[in-house]
PDB file of N, CA and C in Angstrom:
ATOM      1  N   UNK A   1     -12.867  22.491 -44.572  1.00  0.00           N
ATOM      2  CA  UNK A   1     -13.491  21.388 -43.876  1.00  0.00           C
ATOM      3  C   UNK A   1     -12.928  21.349 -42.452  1.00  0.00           C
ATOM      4  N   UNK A   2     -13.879  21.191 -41.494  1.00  0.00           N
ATOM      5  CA  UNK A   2     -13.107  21.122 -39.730  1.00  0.00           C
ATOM      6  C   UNK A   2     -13.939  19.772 -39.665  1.00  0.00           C
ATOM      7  N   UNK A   3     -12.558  19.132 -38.871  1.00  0.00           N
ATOM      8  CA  UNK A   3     -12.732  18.310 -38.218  1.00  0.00           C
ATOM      9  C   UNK A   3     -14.159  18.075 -37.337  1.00  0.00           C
ATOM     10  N   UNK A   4     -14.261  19.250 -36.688  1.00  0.00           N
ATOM     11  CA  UNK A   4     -15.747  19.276 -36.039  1.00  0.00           C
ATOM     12  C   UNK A   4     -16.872  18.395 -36.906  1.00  0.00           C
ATOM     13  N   UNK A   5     -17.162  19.256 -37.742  1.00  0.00           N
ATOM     14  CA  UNK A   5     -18.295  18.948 -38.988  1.00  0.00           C
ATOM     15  C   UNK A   5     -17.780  17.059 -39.487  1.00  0.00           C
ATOM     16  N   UNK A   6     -16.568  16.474 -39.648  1.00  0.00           N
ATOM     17  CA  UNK A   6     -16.641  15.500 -40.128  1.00  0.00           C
ATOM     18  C   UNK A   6     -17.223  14.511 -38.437  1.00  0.00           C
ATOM     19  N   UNK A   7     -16.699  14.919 -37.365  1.00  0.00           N
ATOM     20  CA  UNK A   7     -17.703  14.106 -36.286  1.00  0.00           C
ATOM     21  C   UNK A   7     -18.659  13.875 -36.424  1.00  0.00           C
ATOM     22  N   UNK A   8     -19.753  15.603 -36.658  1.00  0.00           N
ATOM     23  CA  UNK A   8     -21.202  15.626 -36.616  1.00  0.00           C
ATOM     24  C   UNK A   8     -21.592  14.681 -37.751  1.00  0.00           C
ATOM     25  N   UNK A   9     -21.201  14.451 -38.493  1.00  0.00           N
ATOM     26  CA  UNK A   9     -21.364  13.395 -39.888  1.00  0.00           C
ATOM     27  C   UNK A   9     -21.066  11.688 -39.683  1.00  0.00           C
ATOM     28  N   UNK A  10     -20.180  11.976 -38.758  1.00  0.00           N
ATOM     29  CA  UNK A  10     -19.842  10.204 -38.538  1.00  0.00           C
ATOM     30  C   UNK A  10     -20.988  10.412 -37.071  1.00  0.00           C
ATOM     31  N   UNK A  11     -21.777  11.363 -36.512  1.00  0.00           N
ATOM     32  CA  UNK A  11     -22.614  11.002 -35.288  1.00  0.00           C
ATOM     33  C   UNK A  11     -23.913  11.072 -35.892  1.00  0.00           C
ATOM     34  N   UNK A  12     -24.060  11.843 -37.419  1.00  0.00           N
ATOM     35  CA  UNK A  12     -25.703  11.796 -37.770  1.00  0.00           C
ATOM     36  C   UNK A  12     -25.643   9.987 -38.440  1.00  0.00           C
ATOM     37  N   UNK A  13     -24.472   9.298 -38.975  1.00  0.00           N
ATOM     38  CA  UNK A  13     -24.708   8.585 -39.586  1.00  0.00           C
ATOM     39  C   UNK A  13     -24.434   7.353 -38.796  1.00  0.00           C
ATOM     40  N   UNK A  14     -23.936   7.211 -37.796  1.00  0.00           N
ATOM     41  CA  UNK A  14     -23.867   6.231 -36.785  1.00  0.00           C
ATOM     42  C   UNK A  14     -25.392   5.835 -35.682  1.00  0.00           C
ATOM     43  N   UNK A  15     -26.080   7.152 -35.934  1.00  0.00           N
ATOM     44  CA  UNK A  15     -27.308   6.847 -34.658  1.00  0.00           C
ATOM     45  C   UNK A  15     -28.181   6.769 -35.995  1.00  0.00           C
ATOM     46  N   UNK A  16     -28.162   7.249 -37.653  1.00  0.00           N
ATOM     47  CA  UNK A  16     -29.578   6.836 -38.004  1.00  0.00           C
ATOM     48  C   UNK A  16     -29.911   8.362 -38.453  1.00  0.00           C
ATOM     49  N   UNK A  17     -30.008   8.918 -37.648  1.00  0.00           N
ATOM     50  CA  UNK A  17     -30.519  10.397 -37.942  1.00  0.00           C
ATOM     51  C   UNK A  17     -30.239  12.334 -36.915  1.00  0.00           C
ATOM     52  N   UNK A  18     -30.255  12.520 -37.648  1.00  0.00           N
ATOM     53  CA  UNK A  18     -29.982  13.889 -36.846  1.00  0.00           C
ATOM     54  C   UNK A  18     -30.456  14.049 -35.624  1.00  0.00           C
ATOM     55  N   UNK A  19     -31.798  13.787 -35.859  1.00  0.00           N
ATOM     56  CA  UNK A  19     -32.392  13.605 -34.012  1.00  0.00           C
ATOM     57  C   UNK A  19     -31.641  13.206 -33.254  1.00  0.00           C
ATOM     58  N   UNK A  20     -31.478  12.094 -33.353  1.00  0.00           N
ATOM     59  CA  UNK A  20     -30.403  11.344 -32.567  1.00  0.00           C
ATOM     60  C   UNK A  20     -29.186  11.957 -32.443  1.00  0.00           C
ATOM     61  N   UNK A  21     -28.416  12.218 -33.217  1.00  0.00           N
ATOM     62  CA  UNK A  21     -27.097  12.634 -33.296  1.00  0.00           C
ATOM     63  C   UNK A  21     -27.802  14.076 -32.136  1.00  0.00           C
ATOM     64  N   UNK A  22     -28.034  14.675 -32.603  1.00  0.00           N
ATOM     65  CA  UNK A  22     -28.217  15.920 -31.953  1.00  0.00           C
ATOM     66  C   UNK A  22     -28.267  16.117 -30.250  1.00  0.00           C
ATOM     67  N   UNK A  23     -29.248  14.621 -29.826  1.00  0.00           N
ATOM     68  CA  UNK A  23     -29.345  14.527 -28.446  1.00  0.00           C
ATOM     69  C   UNK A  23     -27.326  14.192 -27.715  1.00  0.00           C
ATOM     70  N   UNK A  24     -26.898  13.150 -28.319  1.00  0.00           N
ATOM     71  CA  UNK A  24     -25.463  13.277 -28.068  1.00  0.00           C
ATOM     72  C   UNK A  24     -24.280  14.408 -28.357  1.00  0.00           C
ATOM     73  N   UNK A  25     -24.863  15.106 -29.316  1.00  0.00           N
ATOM     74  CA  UNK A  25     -23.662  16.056 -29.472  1.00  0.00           C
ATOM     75  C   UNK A  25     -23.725  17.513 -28.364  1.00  0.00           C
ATOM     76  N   UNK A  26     -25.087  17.483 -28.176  1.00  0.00           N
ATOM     77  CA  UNK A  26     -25.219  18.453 -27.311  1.00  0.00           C
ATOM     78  C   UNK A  26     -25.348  20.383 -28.028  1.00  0.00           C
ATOM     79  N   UNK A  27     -25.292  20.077 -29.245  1.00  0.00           N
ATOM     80  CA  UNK A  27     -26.344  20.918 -30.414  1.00  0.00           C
ATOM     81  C   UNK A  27     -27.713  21.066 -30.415  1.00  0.00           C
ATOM     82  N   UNK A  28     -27.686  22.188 -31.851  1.00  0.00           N
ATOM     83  CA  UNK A  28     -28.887  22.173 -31.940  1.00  0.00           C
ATOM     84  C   UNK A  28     -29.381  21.203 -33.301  1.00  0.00           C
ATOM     85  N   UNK A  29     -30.386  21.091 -33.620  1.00  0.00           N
ATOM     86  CA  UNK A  29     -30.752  20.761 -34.692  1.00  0.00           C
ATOM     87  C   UNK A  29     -30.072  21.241 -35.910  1.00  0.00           C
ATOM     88  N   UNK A  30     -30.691  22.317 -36.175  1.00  0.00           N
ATOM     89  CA  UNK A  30     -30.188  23.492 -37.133  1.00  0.00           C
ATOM     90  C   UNK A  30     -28.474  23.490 -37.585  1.00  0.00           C
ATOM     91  N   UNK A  31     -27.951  23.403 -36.016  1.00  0.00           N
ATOM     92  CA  UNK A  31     -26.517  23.680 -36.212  1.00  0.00           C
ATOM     93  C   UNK A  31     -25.908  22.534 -36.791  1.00  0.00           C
ATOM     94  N   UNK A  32     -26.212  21.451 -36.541  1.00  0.00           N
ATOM     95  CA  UNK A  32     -26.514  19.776 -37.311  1.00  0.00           C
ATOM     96  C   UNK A  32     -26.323  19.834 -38.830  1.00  0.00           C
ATOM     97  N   UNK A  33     -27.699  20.739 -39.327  1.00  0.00           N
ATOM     98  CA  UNK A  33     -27.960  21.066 -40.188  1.00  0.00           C
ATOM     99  C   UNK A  33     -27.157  21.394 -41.474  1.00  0.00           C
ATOM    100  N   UNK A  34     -26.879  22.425 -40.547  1.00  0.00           N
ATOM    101  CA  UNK A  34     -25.819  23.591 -41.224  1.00  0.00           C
ATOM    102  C   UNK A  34     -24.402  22.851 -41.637  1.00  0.00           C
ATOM    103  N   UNK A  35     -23.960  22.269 -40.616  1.00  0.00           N
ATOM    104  CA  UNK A  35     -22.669  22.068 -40.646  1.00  0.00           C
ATOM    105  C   UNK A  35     -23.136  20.853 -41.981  1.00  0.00           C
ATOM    106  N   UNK A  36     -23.869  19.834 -42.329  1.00  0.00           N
ATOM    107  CA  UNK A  36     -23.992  19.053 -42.575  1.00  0.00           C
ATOM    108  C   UNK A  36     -24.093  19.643 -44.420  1.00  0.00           C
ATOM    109  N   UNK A  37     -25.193  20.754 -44.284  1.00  0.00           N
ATOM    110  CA  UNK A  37     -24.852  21.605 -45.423  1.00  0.00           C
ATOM    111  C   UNK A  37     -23.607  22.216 -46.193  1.00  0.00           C
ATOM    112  N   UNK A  38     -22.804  22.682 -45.087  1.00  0.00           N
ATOM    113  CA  UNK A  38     -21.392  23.176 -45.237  1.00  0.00           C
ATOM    114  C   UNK A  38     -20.974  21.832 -45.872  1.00  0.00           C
ATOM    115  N   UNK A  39     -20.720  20.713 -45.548  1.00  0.00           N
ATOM    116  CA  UNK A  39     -19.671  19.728 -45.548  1.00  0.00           C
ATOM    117  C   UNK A  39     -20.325  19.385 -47.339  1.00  0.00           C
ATOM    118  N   UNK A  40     -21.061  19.328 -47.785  1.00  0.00           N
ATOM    119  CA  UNK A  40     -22.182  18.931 -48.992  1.00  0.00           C
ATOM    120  C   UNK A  40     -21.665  19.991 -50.025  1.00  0.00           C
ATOM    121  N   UNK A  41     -21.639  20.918 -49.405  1.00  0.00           N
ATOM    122  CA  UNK A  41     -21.284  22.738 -50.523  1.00  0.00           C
ATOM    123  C   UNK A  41     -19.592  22.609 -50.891  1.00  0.00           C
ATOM    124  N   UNK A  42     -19.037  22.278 -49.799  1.00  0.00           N
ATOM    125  CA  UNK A  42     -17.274  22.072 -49.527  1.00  0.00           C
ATOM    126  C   UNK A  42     -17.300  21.266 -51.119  1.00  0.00           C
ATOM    127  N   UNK A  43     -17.778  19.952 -50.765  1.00  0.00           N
ATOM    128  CA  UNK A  43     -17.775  18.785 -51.982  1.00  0.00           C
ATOM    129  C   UNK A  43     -18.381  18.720 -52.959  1.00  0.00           C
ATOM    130  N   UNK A  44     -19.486  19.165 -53.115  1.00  0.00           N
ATOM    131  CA  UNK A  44     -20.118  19.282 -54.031  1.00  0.00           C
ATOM    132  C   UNK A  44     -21.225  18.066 -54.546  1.00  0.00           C
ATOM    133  N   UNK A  45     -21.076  17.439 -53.520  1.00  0.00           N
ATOM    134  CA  UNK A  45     -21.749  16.090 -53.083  1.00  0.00           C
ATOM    135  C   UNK A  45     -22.688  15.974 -52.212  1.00  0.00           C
ATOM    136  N   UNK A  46     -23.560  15.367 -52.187  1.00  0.00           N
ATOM    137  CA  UNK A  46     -24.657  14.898 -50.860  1.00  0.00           C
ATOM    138  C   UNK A  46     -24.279  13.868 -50.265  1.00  0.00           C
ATOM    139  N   UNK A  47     -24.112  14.188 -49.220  1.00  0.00           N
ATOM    140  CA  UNK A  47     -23.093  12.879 -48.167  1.00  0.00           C
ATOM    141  C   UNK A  47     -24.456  11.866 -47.305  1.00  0.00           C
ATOM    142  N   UNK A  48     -25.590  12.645 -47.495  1.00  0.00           N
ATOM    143  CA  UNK A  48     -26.357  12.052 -46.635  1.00  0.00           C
ATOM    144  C   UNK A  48     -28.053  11.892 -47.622  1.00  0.00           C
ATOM    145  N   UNK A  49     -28.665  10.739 -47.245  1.00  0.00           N
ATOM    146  CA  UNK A  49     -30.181  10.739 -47.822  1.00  0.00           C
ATOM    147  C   UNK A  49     -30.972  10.731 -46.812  1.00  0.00           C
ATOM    148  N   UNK A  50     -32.297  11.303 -46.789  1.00  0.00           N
ATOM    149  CA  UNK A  50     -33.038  11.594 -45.435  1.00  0.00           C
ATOM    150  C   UNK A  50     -34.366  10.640 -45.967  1.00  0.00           C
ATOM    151  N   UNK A  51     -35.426   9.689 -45.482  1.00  0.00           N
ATOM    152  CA  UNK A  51     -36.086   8.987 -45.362  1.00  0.00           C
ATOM    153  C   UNK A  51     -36.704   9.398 -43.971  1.00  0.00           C
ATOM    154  N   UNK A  52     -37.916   8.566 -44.457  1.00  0.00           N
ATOM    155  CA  UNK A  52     -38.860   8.415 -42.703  1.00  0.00           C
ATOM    156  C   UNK A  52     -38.159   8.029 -42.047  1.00  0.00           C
ATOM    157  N   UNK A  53     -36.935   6.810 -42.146  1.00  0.00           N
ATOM    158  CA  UNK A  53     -36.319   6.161 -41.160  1.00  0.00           C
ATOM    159  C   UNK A  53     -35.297   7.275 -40.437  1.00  0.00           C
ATOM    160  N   UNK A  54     -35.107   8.076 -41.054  1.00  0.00           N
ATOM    161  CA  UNK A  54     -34.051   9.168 -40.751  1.00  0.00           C
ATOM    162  C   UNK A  54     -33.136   9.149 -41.837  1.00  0.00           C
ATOM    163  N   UNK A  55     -31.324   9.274 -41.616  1.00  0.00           N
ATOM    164  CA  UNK A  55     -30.829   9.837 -42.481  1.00  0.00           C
ATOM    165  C   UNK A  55     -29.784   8.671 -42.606  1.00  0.00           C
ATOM    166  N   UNK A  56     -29.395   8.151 -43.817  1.00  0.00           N
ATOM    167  CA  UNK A  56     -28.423   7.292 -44.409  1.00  0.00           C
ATOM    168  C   UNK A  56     -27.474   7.781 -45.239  1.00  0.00           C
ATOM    169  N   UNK A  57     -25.863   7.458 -45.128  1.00  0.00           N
ATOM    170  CA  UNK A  57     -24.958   8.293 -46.223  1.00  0.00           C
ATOM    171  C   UNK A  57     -25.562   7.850 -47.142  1.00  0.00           C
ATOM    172  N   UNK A  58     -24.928   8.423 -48.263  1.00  0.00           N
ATOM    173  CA  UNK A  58     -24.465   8.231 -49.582  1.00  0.00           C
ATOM    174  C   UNK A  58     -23.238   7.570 -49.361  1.00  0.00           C
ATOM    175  N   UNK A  59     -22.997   7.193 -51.074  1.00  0.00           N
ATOM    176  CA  UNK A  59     -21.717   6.515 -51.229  1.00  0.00           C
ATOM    177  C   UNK A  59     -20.661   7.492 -51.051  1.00  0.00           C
ATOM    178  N   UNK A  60     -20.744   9.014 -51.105  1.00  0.00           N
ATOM    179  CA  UNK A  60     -20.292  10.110 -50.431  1.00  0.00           C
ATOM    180  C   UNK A  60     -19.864  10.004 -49.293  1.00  0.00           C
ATOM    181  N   UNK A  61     -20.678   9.927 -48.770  1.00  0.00           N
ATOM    182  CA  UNK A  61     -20.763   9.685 -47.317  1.00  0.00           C
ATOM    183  C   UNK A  61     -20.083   8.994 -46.268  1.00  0.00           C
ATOM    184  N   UNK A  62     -20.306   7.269 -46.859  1.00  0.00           N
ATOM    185  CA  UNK A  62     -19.241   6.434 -46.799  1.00  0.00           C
ATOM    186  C   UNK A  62     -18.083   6.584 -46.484  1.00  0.00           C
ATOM    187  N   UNK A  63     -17.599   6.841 -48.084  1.00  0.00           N
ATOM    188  CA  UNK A  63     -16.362   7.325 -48.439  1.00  0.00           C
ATOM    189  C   UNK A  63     -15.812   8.423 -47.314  1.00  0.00           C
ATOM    190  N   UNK A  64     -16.154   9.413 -46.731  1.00  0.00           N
ATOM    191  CA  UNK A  64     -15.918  10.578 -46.213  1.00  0.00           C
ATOM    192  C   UNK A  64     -15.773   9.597 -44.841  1.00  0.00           C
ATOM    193  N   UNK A  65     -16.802   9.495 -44.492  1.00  0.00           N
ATOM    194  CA  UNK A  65     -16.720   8.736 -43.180  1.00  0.00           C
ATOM    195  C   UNK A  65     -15.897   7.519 -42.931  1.00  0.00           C
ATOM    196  N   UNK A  66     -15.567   6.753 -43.977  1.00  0.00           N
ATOM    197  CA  UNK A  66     -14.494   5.594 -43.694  1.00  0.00           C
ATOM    198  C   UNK A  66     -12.869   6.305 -43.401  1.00  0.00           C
ATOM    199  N   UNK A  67     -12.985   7.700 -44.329  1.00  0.00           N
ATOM    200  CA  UNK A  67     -11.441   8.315 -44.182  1.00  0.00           C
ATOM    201  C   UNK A  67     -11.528   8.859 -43.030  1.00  0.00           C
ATOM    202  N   UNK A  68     -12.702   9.296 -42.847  1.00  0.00           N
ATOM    203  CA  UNK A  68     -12.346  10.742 -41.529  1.00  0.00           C
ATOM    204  C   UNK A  68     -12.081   9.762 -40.629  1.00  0.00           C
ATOM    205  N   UNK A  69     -12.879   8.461 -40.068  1.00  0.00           N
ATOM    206  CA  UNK A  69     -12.457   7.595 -38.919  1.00  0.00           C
ATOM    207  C   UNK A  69     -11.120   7.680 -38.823  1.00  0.00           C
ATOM    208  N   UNK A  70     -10.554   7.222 -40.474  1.00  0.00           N
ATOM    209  CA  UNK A  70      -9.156   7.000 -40.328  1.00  0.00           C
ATOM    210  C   UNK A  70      -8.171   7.837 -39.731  1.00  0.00           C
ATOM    211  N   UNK A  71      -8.532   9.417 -40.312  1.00  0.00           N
ATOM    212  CA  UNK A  71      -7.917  10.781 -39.635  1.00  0.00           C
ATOM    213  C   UNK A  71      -8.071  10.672 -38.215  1.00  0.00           C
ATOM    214  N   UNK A  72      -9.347  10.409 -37.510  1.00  0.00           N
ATOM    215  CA  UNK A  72      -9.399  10.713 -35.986  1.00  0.00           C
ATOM    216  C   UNK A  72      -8.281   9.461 -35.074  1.00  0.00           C
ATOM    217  N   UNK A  73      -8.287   8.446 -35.861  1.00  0.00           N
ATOM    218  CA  UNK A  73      -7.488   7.423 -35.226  1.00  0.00           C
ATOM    219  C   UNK A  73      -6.081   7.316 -35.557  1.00  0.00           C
ATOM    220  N   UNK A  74      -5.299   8.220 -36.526  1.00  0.00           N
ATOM    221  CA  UNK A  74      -4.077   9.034 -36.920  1.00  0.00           C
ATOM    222  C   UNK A  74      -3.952   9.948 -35.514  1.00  0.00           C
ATOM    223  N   UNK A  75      -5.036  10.674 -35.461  1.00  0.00           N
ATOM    224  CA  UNK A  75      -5.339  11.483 -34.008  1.00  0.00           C
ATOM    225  C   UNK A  75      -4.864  11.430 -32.923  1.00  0.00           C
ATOM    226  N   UNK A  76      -5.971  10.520 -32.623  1.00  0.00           N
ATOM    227  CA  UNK A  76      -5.444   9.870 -30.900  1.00  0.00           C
ATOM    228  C   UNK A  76      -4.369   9.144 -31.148  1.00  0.00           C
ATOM    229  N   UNK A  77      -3.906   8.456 -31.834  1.00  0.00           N
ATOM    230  CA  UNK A  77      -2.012   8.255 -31.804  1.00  0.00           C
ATOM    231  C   UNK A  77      -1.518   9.224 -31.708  1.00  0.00           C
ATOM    232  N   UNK A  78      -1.708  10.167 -31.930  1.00  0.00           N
ATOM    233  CA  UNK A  78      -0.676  11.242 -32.035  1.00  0.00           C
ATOM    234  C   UNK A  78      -0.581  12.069 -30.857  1.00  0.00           C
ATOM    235  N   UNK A  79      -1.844  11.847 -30.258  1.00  0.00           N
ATOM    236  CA  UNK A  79      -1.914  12.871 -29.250  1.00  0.00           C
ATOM    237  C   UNK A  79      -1.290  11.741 -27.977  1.00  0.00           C
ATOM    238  N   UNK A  80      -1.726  10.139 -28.204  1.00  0.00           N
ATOM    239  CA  UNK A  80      -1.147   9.416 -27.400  1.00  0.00           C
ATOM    240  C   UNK A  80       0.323   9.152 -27.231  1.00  0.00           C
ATOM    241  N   UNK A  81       1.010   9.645 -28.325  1.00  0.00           N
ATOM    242  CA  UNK A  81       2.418   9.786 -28.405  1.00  0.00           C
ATOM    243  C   UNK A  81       2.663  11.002 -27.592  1.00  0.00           C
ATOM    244  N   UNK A  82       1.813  12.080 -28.090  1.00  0.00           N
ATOM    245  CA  UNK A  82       2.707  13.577 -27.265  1.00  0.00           C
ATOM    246  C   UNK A  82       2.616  13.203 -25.533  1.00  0.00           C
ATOM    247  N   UNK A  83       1.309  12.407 -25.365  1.00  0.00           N
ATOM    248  CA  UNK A  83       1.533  12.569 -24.093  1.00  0.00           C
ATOM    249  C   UNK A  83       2.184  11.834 -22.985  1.00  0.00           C
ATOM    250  N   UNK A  84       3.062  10.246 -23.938  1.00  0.00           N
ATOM    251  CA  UNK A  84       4.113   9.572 -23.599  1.00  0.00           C
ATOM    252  C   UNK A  84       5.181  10.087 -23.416  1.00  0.00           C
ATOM    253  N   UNK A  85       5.637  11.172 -24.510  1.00  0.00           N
ATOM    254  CA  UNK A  85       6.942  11.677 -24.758  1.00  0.00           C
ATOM    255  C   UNK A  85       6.641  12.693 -23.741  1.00  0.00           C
ATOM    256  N   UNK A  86       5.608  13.423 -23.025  1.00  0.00           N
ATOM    257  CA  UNK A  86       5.465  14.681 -22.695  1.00  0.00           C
ATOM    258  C   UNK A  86       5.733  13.834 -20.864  1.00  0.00           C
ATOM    259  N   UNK A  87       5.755  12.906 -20.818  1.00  0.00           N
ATOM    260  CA  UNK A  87       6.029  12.118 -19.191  1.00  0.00           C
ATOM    261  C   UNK A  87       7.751  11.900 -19.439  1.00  0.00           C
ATOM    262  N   UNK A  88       7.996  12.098 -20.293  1.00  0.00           N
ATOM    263  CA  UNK A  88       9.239  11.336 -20.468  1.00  0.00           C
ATOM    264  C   UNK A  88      10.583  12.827 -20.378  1.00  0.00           C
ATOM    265  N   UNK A  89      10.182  13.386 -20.718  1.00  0.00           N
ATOM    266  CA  UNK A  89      10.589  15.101 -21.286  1.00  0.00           C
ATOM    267  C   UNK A  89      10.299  15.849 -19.667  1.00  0.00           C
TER     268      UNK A  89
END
């Protein structure tokens, strides 16, 4: 699992649908796609449901996306620490 792919997942499921996500990530469709496939095959789960309205997690999904936030904001602390200590050093 990369980090990458859990973004594209918290950006298809934050705008609604891949379309969307796609215009911000600066991808393609497909590659959207794919990665979104990858992340589904990894788990063995469907993280996402697709409708006319576009695309809504699953309780998969959710789940994945409430932790990964958590990971990216573990993140930027961390990187906001290196770069306190890295003025200080």
């Amino acid at each position: 699992m990369r980090l990458r792919d859990l973004y594209v997942l918290s950006a298809v499921i934050e705008s609604g649908s891949m379309t969307k996500a796609v215009e911000g990530l600066g991808v393609s469709q497909s590659a959207v796609s794919q990665m979104i496939a990858d992340l589904e095959a990894a788990l063995g789960v469907r993280l996402l449901d697709h409708n006319p309205r576009g695309a809504q997690a699953t309780i998969y999904g959710d789940i994945l996306l409430r932790h990964g936030r958590a990971a990216f904001d573990e993140l930027r602390h961390g990187i906001r620490e290196i770069e306190f200590l890295a003025t200080i050093f």
